[in-house]
N, C-alpha and C. Protein backbone atom coordinates (compact mmCIF):
# COMPACT_ATOMS: atom_id res chain seq x y z
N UNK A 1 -87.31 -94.19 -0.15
CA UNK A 1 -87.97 -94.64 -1.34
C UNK A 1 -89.47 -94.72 -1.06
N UNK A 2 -90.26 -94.25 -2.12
CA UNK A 2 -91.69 -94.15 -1.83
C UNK A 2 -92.10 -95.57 -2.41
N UNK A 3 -93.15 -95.90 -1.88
CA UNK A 3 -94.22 -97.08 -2.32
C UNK A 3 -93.99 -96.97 -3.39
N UNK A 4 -94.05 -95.80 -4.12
CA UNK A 4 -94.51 -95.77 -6.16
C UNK A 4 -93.08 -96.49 -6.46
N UNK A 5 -92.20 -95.74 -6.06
CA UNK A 5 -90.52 -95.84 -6.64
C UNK A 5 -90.16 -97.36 -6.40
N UNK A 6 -90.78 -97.98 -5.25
CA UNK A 6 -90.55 -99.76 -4.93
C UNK A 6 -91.03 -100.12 -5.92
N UNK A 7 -92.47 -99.58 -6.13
CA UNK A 7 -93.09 -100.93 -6.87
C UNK A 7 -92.87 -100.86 -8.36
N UNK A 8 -91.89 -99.26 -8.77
CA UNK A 8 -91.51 -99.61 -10.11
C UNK A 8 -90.77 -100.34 -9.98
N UNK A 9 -89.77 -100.07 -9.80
CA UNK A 9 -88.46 -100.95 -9.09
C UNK A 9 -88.16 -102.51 -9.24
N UNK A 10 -89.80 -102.66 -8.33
CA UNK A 10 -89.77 -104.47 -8.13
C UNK A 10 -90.60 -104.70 -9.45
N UNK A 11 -91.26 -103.92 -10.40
CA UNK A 11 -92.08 -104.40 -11.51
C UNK A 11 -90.89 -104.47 -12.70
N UNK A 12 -89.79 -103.26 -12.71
CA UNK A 12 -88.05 -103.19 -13.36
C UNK A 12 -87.58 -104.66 -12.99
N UNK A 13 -87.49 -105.34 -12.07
CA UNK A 13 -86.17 -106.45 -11.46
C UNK A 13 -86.75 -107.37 -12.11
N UNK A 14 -88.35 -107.54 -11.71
CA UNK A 14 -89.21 -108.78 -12.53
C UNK A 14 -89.01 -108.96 -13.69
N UNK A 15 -89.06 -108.01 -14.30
CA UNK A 15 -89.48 -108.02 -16.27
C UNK A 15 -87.95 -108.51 -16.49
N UNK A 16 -86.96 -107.61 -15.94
CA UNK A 16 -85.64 -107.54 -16.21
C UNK A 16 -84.73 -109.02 -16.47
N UNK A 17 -85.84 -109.74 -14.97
CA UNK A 17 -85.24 -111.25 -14.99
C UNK A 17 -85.70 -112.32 -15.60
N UNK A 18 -86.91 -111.91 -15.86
CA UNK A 18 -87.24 -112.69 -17.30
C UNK A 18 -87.08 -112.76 -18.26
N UNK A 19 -86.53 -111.30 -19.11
CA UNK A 19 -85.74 -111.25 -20.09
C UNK A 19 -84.26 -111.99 -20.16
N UNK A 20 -83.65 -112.13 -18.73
CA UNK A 20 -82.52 -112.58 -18.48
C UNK A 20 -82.63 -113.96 -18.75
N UNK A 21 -83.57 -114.57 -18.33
CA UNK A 21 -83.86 -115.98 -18.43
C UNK A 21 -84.48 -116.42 -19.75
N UNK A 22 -84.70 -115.60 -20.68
CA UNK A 22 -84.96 -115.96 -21.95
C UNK A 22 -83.43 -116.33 -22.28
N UNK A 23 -82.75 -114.95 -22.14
CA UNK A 23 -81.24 -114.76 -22.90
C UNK A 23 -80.85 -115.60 -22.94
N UNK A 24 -80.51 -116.05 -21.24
CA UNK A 24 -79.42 -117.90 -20.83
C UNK A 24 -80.35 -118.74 -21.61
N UNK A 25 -81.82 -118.64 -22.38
CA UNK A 25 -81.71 -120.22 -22.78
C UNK A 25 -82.16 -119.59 -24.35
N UNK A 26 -80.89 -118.94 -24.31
CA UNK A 26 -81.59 -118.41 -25.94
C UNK A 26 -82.68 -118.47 -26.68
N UNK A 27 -83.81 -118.10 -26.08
CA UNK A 27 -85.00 -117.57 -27.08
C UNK A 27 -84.53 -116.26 -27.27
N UNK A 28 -83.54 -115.27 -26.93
CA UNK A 28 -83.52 -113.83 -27.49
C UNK A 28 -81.80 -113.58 -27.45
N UNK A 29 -81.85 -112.62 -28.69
CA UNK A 29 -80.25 -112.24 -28.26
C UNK A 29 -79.57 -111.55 -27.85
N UNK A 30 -78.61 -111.04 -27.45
CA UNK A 30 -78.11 -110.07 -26.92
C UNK A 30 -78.81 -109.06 -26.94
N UNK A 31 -78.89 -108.65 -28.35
CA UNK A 31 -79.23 -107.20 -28.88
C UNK A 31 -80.22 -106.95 -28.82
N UNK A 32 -81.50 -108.28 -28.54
CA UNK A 32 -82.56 -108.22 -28.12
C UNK A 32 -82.65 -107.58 -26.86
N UNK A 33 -82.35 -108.12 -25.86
CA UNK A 33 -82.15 -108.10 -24.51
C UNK A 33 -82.08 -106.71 -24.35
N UNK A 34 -80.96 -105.73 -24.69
CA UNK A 34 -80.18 -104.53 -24.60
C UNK A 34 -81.64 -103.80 -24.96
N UNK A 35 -82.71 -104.41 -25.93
CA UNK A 35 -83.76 -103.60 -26.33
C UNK A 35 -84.49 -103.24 -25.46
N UNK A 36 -85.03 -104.99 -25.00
CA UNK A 36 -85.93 -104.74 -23.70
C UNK A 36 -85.77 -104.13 -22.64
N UNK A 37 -84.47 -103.83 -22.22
CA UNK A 37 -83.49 -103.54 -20.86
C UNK A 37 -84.47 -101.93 -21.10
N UNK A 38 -83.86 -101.49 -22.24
CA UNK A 38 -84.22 -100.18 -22.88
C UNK A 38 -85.31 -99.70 -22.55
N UNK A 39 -86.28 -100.58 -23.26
CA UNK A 39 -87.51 -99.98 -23.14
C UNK A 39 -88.02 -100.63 -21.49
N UNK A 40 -87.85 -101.10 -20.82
CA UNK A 40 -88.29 -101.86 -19.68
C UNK A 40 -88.01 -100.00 -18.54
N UNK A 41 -86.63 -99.64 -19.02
CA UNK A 41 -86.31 -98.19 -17.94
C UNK A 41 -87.13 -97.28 -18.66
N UNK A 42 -87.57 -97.32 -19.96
CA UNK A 42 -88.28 -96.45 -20.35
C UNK A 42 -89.53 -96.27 -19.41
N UNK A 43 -90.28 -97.18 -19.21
CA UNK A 43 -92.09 -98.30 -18.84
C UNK A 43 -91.52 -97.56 -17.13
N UNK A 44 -90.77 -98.40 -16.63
CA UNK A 44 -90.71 -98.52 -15.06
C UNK A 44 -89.91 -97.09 -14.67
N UNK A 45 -89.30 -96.39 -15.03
CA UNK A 45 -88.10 -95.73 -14.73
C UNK A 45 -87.83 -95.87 -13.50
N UNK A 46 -87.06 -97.07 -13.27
CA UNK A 46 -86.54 -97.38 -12.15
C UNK A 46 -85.23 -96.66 -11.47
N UNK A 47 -85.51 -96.64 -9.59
CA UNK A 47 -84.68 -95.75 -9.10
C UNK A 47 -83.40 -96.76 -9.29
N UNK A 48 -83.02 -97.78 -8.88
CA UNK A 48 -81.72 -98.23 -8.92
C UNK A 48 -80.83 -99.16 -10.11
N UNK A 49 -82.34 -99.52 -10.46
CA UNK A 49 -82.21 -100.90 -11.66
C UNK A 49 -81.56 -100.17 -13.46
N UNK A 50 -81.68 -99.01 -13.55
CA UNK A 50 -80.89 -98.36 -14.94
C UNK A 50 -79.73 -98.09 -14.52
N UNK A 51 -79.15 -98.19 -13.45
CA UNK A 51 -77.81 -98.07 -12.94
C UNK A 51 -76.98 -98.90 -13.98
């Protein structure tokens, strides 16, 4: 894995888990979430995290 591919990666896990932590305290909903997930692999195209 190159430097670039980490640091999408770790910039993918970040965003990813903050969206997560909205979800559990419901400021967003599901279908929200599924959006951001979306567009978040769009932004980062992460090597492992769109798995």
């Amino acid at each position: 894995m190159t430097k670039e591919q980490f640091e999408r990666e770790k910039n993918y896990r970040v965003s990813i888990a903050i969206a997560k932590s909205m979800l559990a305290k419901r400021i967003i909903t599901e279908q929200e979430f599924k959006r951001i997930d979306n567009m978040l692999i769009i932004r980062y195209k992460p090597v492992f995290g769109g798995l």
